[in-house]
C-alpha atoms as a PDB file:
ATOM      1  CA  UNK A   1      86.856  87.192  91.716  1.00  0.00           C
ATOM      2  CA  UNK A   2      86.232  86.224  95.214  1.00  0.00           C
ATOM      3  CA  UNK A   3      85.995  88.520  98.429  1.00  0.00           C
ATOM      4  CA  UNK A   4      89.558  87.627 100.000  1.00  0.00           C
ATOM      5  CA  UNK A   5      91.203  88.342  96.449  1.00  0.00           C
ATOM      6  CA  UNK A   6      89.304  91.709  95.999  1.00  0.00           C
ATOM      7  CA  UNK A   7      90.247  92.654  99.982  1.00  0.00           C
ATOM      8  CA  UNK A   8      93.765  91.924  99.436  1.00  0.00           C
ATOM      9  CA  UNK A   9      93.792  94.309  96.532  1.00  0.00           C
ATOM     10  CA  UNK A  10      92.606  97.042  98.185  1.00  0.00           C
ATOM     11  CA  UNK A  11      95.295  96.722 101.543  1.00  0.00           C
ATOM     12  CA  UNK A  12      97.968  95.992  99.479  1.00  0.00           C
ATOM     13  CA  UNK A  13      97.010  99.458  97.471  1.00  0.00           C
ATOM     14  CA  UNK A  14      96.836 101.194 100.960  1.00  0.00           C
ATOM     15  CA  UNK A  15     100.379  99.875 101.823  1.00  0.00           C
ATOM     16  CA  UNK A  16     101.531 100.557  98.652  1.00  0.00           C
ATOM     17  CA  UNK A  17     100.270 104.557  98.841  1.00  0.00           C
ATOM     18  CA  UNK A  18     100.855 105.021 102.183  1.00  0.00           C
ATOM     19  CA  UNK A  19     104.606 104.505 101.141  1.00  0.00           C
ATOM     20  CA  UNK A  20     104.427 106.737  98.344  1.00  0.00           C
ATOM     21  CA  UNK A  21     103.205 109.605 100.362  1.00  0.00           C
ATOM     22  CA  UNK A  22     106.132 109.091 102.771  1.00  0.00           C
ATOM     23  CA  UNK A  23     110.358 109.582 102.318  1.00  0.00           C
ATOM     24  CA  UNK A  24     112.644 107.047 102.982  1.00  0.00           C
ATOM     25  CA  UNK A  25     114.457 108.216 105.698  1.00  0.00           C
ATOM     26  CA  UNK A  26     116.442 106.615 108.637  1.00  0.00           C
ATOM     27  CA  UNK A  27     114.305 104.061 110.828  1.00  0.00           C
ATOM     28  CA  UNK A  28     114.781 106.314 113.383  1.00  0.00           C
ATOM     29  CA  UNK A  29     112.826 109.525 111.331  1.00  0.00           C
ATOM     30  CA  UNK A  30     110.588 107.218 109.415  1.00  0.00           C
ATOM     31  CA  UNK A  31     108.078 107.345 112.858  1.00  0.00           C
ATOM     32  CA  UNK A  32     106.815 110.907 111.909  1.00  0.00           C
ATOM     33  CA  UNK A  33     103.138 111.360 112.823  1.00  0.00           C
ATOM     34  CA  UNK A  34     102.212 111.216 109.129  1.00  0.00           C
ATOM     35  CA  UNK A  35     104.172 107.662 108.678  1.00  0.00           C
ATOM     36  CA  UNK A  36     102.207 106.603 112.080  1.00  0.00           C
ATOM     37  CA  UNK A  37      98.331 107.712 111.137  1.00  0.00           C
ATOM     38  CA  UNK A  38      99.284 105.978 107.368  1.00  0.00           C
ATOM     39  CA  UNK A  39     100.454 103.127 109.405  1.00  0.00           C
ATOM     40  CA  UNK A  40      96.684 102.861 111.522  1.00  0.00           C
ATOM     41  CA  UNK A  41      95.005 103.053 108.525  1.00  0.00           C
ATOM     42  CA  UNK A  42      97.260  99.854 106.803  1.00  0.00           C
ATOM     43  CA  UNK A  43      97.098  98.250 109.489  1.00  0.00           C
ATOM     44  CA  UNK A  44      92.984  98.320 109.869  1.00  0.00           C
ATOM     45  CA  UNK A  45      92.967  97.444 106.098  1.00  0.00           C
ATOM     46  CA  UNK A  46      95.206  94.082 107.021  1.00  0.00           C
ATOM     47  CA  UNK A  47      92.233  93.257 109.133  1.00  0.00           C
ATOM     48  CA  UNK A  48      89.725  92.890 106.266  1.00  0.00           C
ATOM     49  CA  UNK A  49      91.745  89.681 105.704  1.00  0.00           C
ATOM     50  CA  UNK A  50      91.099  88.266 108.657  1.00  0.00           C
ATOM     51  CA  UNK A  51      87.899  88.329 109.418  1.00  0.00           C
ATOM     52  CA  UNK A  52      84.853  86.092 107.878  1.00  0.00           C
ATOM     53  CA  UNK A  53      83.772  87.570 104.071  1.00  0.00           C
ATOM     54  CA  UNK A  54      80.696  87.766 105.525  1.00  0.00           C
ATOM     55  CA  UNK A  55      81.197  89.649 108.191  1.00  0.00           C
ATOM     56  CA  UNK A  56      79.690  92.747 106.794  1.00  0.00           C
ATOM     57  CA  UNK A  57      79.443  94.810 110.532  1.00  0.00           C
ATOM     58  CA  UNK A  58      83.723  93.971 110.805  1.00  0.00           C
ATOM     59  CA  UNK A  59      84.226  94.641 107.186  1.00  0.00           C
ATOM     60  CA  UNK A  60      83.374  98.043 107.923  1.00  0.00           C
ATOM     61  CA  UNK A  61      84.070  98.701 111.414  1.00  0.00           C
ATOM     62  CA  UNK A  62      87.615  98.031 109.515  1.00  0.00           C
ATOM     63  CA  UNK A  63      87.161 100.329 106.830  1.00  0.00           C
ATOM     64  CA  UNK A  64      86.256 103.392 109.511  1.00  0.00           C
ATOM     65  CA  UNK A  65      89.028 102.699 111.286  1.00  0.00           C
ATOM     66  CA  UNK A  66      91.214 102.831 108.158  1.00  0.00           C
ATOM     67  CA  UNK A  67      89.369 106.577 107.355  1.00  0.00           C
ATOM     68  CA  UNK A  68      90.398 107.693 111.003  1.00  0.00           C
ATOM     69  CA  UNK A  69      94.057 107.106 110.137  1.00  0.00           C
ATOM     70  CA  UNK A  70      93.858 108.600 106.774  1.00  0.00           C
ATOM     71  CA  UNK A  71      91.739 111.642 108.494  1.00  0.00           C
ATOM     72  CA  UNK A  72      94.497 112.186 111.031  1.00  0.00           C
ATOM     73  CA  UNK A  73      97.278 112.199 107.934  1.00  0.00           C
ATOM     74  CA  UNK A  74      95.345 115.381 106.734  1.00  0.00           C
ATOM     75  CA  UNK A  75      97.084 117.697 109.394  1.00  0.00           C
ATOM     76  CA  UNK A  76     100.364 116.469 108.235  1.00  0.00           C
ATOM     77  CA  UNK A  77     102.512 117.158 104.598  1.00  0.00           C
ATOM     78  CA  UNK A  78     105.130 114.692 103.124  1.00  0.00           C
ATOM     79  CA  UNK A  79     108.648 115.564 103.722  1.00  0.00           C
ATOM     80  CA  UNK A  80     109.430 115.069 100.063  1.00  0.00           C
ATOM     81  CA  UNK A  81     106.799 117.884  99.920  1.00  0.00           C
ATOM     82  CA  UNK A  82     107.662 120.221 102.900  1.00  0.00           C
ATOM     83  CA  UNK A  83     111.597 120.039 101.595  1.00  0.00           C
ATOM     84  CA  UNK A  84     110.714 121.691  98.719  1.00  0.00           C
ATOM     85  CA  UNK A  85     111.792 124.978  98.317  1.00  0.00           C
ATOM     86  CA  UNK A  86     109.016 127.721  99.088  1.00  0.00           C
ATOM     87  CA  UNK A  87     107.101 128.976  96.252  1.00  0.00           C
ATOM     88  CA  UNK A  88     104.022 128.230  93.733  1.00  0.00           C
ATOM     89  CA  UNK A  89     105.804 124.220  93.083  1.00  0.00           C
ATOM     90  CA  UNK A  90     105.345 123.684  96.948  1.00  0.00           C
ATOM     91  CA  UNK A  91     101.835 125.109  97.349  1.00  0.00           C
ATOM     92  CA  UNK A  92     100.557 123.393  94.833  1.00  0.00           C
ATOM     93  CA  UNK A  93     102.430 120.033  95.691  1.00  0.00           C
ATOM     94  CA  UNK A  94     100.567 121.080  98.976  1.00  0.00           C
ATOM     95  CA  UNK A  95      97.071 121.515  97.289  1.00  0.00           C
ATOM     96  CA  UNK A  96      97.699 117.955  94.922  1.00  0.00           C
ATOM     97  CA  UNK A  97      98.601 115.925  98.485  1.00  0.00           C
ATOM     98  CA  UNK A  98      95.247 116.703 100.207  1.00  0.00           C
ATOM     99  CA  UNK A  99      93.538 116.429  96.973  1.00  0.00           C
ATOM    100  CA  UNK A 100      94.914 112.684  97.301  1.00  0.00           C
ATOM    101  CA  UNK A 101      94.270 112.398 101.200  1.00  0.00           C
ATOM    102  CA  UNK A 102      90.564 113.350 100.454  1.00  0.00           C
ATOM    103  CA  UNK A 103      89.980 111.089  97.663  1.00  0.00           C
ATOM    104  CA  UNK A 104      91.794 107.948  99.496  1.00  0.00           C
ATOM    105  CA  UNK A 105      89.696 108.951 102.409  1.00  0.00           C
ATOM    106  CA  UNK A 106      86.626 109.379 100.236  1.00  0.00           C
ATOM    107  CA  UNK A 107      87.375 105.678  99.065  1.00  0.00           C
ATOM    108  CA  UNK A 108      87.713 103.977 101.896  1.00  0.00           C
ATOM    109  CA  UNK A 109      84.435 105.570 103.264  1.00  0.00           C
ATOM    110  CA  UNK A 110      82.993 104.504 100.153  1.00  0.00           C
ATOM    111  CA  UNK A 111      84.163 100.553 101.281  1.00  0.00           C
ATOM    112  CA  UNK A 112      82.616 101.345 104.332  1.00  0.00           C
ATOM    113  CA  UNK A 113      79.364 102.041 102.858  1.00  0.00           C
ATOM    114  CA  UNK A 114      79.457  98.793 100.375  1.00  0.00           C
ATOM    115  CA  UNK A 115      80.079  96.952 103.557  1.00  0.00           C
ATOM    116  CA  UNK A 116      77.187  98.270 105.180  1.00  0.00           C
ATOM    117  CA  UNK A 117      75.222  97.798 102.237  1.00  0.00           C
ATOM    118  CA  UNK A 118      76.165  93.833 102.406  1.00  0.00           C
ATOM    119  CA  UNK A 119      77.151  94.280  98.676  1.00  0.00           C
ATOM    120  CA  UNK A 120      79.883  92.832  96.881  1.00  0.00           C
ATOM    121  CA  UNK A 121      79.607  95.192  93.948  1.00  0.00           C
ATOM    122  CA  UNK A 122      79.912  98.208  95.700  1.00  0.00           C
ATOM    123  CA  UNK A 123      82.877  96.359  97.685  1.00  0.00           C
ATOM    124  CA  UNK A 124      84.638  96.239  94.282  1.00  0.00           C
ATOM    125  CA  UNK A 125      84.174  99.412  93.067  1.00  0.00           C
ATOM    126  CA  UNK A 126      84.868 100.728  96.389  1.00  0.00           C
ATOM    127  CA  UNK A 127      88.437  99.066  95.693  1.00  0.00           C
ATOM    128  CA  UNK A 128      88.809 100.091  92.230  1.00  0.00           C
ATOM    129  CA  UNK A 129      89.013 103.835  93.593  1.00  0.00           C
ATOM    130  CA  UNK A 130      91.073 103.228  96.253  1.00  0.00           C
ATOM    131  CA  UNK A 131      93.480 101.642  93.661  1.00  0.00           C
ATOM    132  CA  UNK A 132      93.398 104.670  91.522  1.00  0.00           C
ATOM    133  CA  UNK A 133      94.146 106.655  93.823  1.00  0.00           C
ATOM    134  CA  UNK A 134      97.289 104.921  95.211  1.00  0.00           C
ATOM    135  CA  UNK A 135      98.695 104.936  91.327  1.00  0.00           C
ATOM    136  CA  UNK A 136      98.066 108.482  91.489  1.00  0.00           C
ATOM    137  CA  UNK A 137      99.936 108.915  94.578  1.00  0.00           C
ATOM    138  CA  UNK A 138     102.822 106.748  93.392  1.00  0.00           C
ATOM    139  CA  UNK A 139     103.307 109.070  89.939  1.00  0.00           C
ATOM    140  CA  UNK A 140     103.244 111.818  92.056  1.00  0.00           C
ATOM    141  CA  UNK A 141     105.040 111.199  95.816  1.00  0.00           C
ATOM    142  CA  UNK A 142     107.024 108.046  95.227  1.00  0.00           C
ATOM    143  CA  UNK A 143     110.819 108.110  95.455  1.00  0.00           C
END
């Protein structure tokens, strides 16, 4: 498996639970603060397949930007979630979505390191977690 097929796995898992953590709503609501720092972190992802494979240093100046956006998504909660009606359901809905923030965020750090560490391996497994975690987050938020 080469670097650009492993890199595309891992943004199109980002897309893919970025949209399961949001509603589909109007174009007009879908621009919530939560859809926008999602949105910063896909869109740093979509850089990894841009630049060189061996451009370790962009690799994961990509993958930090990527954990800023998912960092900033931490302050907000899913409207699927904060519809809910109040109660022990919504709280823990509440505790399960920043369970899933951290660990995405913890994954993508984790392709930062592999990337620093000029190691495919670790770029992989890095990967493998962030996929995990967006089939998680698609059980769980998707509509």
């Amino acid at each position: 498996m080469n670097l650009n097929s492993v890199i595309n796995k891992v943004v199109l898992a980002v897309v893919i639970m970025s949209s399961a953590l949001t509603v589909s709503v109007s174009a007009e609501e879908e621009k919530t603060p939560l859809y926008e720092s999602m949105k910063e972190a896909n869109t740093a992802l979509k850089m990894l397949r841009k630049i060189d494979p061996s451009d370790w240093s962009a690799g994961a100046a990509a993958a930090r930007e990527a954990a800023a956006g998912i960092l900033k998504g931490f302050a907000y909660i899913p409207a699927l979630v904060s519809e809910m009606p109040e109660g022990k359901e919504k709280t823990v809905a509440i505790a399960d979505y920043r369970r899933l923030m951290g660990l995405s965020y913890a994954s993508i750090c984790q392709l930062e390191l592999a990337y620093l560490a000029e190691d495919q391996a670790l770029v992989e497994a890095a990967q493998a977690n962030v996929k995990e975690v967006k089939k998680e987050g698609h059980k769980k938020y998707e509509d």
